[in-house]
C-alpha atoms as a PDB file:
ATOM      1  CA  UNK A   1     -27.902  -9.277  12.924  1.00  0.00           C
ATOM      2  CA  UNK A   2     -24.625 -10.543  12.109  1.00  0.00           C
ATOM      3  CA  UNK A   3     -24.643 -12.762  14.735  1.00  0.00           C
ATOM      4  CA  UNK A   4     -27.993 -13.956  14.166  1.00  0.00           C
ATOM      5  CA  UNK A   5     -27.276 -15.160   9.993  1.00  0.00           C
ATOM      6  CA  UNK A   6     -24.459 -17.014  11.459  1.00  0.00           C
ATOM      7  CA  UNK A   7     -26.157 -18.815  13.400  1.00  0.00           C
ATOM      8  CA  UNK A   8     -28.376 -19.858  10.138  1.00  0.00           C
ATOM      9  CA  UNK A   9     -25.541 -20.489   7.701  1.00  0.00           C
ATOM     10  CA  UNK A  10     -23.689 -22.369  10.540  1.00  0.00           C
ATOM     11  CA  UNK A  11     -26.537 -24.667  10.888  1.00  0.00           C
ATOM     12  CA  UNK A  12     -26.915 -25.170   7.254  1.00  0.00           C
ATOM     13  CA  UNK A  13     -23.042 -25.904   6.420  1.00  0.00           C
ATOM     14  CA  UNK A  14     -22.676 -27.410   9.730  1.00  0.00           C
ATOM     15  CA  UNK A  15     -25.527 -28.797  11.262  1.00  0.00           C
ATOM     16  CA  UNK A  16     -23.665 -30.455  13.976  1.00  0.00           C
ATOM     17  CA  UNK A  17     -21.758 -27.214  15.119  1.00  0.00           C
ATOM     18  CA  UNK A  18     -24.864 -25.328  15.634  1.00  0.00           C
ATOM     19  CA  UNK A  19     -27.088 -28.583  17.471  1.00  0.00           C
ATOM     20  CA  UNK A  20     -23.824 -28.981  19.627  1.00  0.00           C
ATOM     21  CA  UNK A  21     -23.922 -25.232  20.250  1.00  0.00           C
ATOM     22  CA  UNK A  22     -27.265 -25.353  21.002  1.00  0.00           C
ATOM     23  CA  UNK A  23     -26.969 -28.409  23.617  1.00  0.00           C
ATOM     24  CA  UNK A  24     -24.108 -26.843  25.836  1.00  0.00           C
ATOM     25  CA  UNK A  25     -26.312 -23.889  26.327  1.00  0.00           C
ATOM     26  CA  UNK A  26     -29.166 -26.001  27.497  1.00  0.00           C
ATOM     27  CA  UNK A  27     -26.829 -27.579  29.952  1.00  0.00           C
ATOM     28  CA  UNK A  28     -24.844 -24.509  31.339  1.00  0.00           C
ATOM     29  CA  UNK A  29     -28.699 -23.612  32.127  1.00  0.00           C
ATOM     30  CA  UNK A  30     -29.299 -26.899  33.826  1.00  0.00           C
ATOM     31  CA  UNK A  31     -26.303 -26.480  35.427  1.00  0.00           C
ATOM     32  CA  UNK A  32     -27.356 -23.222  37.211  1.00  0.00           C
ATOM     33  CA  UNK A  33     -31.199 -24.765  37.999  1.00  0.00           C
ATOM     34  CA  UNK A  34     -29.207 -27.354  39.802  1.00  0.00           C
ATOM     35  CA  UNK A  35     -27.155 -25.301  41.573  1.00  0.00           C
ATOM     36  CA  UNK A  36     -29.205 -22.910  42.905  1.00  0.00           C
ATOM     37  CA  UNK A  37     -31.782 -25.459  44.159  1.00  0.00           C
ATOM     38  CA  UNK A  38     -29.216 -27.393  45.903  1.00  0.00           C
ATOM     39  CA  UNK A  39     -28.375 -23.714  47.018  1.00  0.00           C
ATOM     40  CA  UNK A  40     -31.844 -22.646  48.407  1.00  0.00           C
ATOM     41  CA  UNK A  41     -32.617 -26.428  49.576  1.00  0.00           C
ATOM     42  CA  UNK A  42     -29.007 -26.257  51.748  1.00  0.00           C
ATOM     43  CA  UNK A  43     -29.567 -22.657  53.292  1.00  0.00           C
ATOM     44  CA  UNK A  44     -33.501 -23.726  54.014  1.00  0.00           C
ATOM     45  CA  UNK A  45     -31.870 -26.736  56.060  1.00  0.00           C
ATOM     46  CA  UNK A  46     -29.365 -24.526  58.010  1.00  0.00           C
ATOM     47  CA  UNK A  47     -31.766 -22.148  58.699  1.00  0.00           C
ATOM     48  CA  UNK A  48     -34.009 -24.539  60.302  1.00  0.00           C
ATOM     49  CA  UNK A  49     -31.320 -26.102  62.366  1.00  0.00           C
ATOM     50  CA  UNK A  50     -31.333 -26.269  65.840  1.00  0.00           C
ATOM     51  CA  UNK A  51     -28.563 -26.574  68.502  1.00  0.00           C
ATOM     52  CA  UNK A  52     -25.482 -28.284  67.142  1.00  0.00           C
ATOM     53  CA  UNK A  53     -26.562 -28.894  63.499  1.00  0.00           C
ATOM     54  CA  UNK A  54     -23.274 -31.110  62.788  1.00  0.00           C
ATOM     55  CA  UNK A  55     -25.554 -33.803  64.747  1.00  0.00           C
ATOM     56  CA  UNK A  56     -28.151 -33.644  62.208  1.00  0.00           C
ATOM     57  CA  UNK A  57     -27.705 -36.026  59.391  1.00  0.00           C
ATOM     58  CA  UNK A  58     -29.716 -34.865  56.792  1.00  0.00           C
ATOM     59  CA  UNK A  59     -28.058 -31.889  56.869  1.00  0.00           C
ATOM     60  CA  UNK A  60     -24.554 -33.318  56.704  1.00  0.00           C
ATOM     61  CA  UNK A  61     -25.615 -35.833  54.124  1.00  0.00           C
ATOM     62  CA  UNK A  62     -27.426 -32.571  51.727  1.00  0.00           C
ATOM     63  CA  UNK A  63     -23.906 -30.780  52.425  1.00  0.00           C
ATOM     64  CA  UNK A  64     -21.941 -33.659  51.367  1.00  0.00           C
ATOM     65  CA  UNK A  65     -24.001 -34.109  48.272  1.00  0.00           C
ATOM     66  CA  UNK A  66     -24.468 -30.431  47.638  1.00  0.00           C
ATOM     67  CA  UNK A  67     -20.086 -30.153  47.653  1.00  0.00           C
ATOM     68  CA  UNK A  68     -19.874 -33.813  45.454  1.00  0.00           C
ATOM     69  CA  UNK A  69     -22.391 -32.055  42.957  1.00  0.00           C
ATOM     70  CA  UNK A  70     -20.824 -28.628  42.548  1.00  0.00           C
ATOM     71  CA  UNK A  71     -17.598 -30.266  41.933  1.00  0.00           C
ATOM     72  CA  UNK A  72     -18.711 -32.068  38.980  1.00  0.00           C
ATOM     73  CA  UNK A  73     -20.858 -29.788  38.019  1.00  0.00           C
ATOM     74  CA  UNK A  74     -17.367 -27.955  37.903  1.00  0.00           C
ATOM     75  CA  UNK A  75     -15.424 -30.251  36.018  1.00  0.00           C
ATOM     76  CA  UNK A  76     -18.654 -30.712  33.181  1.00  0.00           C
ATOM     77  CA  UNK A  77     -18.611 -26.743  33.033  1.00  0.00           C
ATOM     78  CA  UNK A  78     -14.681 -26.375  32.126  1.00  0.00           C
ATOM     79  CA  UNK A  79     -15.140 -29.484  29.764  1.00  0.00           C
ATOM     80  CA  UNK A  80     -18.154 -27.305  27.951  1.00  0.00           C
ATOM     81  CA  UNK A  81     -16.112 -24.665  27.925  1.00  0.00           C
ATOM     82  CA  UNK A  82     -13.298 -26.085  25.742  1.00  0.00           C
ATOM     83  CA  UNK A  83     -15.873 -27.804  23.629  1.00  0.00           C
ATOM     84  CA  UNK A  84     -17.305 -24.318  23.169  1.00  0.00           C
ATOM     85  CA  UNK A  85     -14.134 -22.454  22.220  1.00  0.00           C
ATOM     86  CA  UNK A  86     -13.789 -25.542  19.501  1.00  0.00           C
ATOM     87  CA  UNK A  87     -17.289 -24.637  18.319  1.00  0.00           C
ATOM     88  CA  UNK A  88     -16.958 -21.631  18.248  1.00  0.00           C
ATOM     89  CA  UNK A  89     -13.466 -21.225  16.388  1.00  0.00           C
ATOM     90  CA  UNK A  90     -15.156 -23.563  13.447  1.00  0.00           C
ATOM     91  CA  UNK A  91     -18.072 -21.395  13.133  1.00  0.00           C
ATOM     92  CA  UNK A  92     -15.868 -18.566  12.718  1.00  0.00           C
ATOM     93  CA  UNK A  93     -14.911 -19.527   9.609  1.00  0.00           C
ATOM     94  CA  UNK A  94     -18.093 -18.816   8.364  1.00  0.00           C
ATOM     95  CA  UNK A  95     -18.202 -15.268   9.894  1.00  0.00           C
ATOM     96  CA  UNK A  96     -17.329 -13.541   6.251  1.00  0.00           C
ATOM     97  CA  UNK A  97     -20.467 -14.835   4.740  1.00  0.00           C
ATOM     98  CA  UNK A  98     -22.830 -13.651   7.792  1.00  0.00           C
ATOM     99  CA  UNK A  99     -21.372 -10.181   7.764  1.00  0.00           C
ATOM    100  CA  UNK A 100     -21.121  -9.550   3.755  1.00  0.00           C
ATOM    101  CA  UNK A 101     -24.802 -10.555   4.380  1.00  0.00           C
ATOM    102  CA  UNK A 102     -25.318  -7.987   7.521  1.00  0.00           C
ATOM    103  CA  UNK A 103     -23.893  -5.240   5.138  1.00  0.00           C
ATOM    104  CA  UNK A 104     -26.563  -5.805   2.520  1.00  0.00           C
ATOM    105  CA  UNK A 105     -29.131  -5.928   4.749  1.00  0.00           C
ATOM    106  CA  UNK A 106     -28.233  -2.545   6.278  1.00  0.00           C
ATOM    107  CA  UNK A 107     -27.613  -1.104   2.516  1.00  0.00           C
ATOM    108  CA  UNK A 108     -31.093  -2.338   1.367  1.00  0.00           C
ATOM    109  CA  UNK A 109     -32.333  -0.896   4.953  1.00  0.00           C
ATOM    110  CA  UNK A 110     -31.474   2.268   3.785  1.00  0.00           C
ATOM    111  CA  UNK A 111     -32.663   2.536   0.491  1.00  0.00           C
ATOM    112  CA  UNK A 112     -36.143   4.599   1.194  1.00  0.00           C
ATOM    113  CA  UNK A 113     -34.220   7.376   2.414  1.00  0.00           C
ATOM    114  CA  UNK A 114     -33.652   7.483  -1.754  1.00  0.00           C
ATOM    115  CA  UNK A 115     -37.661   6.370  -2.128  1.00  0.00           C
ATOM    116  CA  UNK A 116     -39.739   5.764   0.582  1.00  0.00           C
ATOM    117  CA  UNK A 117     -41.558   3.110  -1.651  1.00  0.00           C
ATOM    118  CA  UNK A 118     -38.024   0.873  -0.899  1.00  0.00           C
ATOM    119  CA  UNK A 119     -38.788  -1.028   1.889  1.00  0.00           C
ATOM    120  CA  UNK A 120     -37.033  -4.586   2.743  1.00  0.00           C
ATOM    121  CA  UNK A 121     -38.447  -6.935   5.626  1.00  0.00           C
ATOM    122  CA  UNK A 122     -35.547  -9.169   7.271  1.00  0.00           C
ATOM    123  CA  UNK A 123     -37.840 -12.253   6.917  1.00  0.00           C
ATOM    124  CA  UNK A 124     -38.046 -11.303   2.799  1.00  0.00           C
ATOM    125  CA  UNK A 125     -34.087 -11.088   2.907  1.00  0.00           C
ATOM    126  CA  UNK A 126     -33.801 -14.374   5.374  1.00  0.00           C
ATOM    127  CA  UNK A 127     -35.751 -16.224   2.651  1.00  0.00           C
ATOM    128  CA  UNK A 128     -33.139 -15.195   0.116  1.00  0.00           C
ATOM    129  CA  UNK A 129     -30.588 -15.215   1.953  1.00  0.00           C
ATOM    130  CA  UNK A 130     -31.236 -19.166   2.832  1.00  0.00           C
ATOM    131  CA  UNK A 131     -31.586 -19.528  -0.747  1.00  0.00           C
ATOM    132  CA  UNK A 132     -28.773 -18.304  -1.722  1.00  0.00           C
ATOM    133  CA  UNK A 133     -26.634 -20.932   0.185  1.00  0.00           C
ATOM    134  CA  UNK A 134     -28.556 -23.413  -0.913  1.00  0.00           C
ATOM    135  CA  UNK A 135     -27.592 -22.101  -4.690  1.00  0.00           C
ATOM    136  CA  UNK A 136     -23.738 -21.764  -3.731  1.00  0.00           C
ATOM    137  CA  UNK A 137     -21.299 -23.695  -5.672  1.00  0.00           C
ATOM    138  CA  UNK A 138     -20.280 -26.612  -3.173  1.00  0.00           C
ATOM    139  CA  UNK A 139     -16.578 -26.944  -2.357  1.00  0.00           C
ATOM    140  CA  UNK A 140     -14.369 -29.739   0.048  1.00  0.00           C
ATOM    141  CA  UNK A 141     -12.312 -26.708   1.239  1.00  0.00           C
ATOM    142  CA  UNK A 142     -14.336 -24.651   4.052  1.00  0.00           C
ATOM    143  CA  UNK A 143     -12.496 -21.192   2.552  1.00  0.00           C
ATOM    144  CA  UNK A 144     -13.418 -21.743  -0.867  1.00  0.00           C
ATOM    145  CA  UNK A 145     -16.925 -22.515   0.308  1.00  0.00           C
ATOM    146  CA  UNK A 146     -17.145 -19.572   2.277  1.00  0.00           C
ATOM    147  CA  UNK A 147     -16.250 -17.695  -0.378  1.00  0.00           C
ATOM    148  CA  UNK A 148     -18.549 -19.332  -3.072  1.00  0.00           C
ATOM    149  CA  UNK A 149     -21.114 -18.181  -0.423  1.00  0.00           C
ATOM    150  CA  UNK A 150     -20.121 -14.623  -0.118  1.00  0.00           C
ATOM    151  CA  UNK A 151     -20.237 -14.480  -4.048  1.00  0.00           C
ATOM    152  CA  UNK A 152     -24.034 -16.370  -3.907  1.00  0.00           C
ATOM    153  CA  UNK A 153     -25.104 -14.445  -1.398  1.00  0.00           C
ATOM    154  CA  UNK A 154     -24.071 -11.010  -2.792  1.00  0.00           C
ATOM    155  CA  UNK A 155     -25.389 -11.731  -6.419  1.00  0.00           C
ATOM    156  CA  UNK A 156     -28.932 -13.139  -4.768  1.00  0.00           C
ATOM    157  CA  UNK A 157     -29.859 -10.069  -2.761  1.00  0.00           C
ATOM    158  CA  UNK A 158     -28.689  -7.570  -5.783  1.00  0.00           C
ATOM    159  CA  UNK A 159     -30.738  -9.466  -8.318  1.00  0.00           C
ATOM    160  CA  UNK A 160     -33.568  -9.958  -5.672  1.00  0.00           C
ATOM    161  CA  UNK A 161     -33.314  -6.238  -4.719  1.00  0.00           C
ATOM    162  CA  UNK A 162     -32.616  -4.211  -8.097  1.00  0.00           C
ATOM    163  CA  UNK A 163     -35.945  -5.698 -10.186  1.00  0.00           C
ATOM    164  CA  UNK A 164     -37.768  -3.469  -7.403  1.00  0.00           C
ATOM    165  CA  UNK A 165     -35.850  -0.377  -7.969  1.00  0.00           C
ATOM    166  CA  UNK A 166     -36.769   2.226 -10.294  1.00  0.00           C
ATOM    167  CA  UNK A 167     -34.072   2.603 -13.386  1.00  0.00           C
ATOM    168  CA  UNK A 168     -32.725   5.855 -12.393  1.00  0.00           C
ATOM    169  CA  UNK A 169     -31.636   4.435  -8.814  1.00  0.00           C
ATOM    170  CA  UNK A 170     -30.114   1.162  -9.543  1.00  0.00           C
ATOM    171  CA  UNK A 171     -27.143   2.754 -10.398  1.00  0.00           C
ATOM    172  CA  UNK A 172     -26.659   4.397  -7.140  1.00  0.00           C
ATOM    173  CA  UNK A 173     -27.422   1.143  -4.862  1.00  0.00           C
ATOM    174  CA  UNK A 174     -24.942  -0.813  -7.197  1.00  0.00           C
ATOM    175  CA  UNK A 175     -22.366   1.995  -6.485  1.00  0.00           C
ATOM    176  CA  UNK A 176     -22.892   1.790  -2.404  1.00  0.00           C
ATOM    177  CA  UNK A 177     -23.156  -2.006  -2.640  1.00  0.00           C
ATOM    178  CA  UNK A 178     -19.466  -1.825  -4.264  1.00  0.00           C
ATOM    179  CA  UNK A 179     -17.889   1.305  -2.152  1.00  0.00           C
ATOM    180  CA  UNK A 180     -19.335  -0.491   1.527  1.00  0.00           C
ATOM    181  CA  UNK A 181     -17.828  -3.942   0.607  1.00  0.00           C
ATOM    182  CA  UNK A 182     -14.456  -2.329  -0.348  1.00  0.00           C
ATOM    183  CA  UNK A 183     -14.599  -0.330   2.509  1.00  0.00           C
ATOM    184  CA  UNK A 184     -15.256  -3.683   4.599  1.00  0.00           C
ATOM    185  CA  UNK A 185     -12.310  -5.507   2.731  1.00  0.00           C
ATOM    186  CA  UNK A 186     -10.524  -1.933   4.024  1.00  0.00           C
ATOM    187  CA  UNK A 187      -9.606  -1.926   0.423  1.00  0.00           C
ATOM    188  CA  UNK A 188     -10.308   1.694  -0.355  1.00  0.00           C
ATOM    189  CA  UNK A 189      -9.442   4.827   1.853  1.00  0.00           C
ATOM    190  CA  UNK A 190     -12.709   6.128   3.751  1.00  0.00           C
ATOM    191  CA  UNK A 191     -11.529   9.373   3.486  1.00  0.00           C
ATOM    192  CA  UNK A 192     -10.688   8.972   0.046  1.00  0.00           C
ATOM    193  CA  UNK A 193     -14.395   7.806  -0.489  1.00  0.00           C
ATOM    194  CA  UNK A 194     -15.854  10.683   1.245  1.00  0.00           C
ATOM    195  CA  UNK A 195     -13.707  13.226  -1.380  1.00  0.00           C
ATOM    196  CA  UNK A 196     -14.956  11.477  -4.203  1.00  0.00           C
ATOM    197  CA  UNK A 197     -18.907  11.224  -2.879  1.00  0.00           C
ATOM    198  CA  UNK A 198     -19.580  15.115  -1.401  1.00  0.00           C
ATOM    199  CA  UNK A 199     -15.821  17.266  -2.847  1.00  0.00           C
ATOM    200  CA  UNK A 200     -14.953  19.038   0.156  1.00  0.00           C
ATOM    201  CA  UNK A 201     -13.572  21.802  -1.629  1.00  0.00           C
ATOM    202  CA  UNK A 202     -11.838  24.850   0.315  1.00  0.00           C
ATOM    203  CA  UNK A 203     -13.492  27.961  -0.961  1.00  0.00           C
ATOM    204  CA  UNK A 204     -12.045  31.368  -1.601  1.00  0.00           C
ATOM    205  CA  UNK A 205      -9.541  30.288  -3.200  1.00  0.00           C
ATOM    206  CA  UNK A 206      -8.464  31.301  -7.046  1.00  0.00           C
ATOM    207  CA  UNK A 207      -6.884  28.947  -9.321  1.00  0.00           C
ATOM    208  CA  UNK A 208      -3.356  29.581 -10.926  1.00  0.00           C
ATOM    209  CA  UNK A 209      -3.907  27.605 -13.599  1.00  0.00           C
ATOM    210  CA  UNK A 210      -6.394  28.263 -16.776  1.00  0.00           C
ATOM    211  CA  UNK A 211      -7.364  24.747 -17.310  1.00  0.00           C
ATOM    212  CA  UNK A 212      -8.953  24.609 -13.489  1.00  0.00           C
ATOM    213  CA  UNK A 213     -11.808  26.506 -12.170  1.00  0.00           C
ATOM    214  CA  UNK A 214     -11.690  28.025  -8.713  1.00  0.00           C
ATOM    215  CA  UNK A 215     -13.884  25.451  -7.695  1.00  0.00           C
ATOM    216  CA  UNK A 216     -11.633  22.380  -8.849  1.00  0.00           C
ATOM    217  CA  UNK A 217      -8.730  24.206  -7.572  1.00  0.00           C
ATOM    218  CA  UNK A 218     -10.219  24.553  -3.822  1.00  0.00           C
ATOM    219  CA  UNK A 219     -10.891  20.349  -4.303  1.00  0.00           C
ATOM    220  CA  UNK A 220      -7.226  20.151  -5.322  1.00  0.00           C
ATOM    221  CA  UNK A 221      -5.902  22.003  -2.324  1.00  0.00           C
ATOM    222  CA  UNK A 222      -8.592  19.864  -0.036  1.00  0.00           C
ATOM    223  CA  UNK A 223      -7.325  16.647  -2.118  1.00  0.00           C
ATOM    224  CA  UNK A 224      -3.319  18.148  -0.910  1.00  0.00           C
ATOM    225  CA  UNK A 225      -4.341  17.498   2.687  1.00  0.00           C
ATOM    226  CA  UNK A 226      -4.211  14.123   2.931  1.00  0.00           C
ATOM    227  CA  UNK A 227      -1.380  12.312   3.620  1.00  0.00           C
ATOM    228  CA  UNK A 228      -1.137  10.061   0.025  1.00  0.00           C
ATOM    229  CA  UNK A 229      -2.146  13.465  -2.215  1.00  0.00           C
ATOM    230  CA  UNK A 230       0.282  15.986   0.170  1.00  0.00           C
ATOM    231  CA  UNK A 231       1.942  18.660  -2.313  1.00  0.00           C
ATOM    232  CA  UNK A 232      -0.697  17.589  -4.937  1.00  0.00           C
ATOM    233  CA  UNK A 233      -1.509  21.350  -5.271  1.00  0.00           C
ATOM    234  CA  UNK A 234       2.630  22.597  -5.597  1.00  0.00           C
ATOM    235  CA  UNK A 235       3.247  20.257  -8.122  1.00  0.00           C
ATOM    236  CA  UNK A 236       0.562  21.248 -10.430  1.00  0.00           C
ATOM    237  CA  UNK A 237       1.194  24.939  -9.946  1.00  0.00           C
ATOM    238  CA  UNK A 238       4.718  24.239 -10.481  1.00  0.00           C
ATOM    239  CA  UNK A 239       4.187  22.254 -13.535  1.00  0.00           C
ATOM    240  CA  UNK A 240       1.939  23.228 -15.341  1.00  0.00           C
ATOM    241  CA  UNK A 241       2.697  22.689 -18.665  1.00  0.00           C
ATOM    242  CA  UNK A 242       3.058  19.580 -18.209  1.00  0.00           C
ATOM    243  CA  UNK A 243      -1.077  19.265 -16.277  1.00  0.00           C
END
């Protein structure tokens, strides 16, 4: 899917990438029609030869053309290839927006397992998705754009998506909306995340302290297990007064 809204915001910020794009795959396919017919037509001849075939002219002259052809064949194929890795590196630039849009998608996807009455179509998102670049604040500078995209884009499909939501559950798409792109920007821990979302905590396990439950303590000696909260659990059993 990513992949595939690339290719549509690639051909709407650069038109020319995407019909250049387009064109080099048509003729890598030529290429290969070519080929193999001069292929078949050259192992049909040899085939069909009799005695000492180097006497037959036709066939020399088909293996003489067959060779010249391949060869530039050859040399148009490694020239499309550059051009392609050119192409390819500019559209890249673009790859941000296509995959902040991919995420939504896949959040909105999974919405009816909260309501079975939530249900997105990709051609419904596509149509607001195309919008939304069309609504994005135009900038010279490709990484600004990108960005003024990524900003469009994101505020389009939550607007578009949360007038269909019940009250109660806008909250919670807002909140996975948030936690998946931070998780994307590998801005927030994932383990971290998953504390805070189901609270692991060990059980049978009694608190020293008054002002903790047994509960909170056994998600305060889960919370000491990682690596950036290690000796969370000594420290407030050794201070407590000051907890």
């Amino acid at each position: 899917l990513e992949d595939q809204l690339l290719a549509e915001v690639v051909s709407k910020e650069r038109p020319d990438l995407e019909s250049l794009k387009s064109e080099l795959t048509r003729q890598q396919n030529e290429f290969k029609i070519v080929l193999k017919g001069l292929e078949d037509n050259l192992l049909s001849r040899l085939s069909s030869a009799e005695g000492n075939f180097l006497g037959d002219t036709a066939l020399v002259e088909n293996l003489e053309t067959t060779k010249r052809t391949a060869a530039e064949i050859e040399v148009k194929v490694t020239e499309a290839k550059v051009t392609e890795v050119k192409i390819n590196e500019a559209r890249e630039w673009y790859r941000p927006a296509a995959a902040r849009a991919s995420l939504l998608f896949f959040i909105l996807n999974d919405l009816n397992k909260i309501n079975p009455l939530y249900q997105f179509s990709l051609k419904a998102f596509s149509v607001v998705f195309n919008k939304a670049i069309e609504r994005a604040t135009p900038a010279e500078e490709v990484k600004v754009r990108v960005s003024n995209l990524i900003d469009s884009i994101t505020w389009s499909v939550f607007i578009y998506t949360t007038r269909g939501l019940f009250e109660r559950d806008k909250l919670t798409f807002t909140a996975q909306v948030a936690f998946q792109v931070l998780l994307m920007k590998k801005e927030i821990n994932p383990a971290e995340l998953d504390f805070l979302l189901r609270f692991p905590a060990q059980v049978n396990v009694t608190s020293p302290v008054d002002f903790l439950s047994h509960q909170s303590w056994g998600g305060v000696k889960a919370l000491s297990q990682m690596e950036e909260f290690r000796n969370f659990d000594r420290d407030i059993e050794g201070s407590a007064k000051r907890w």
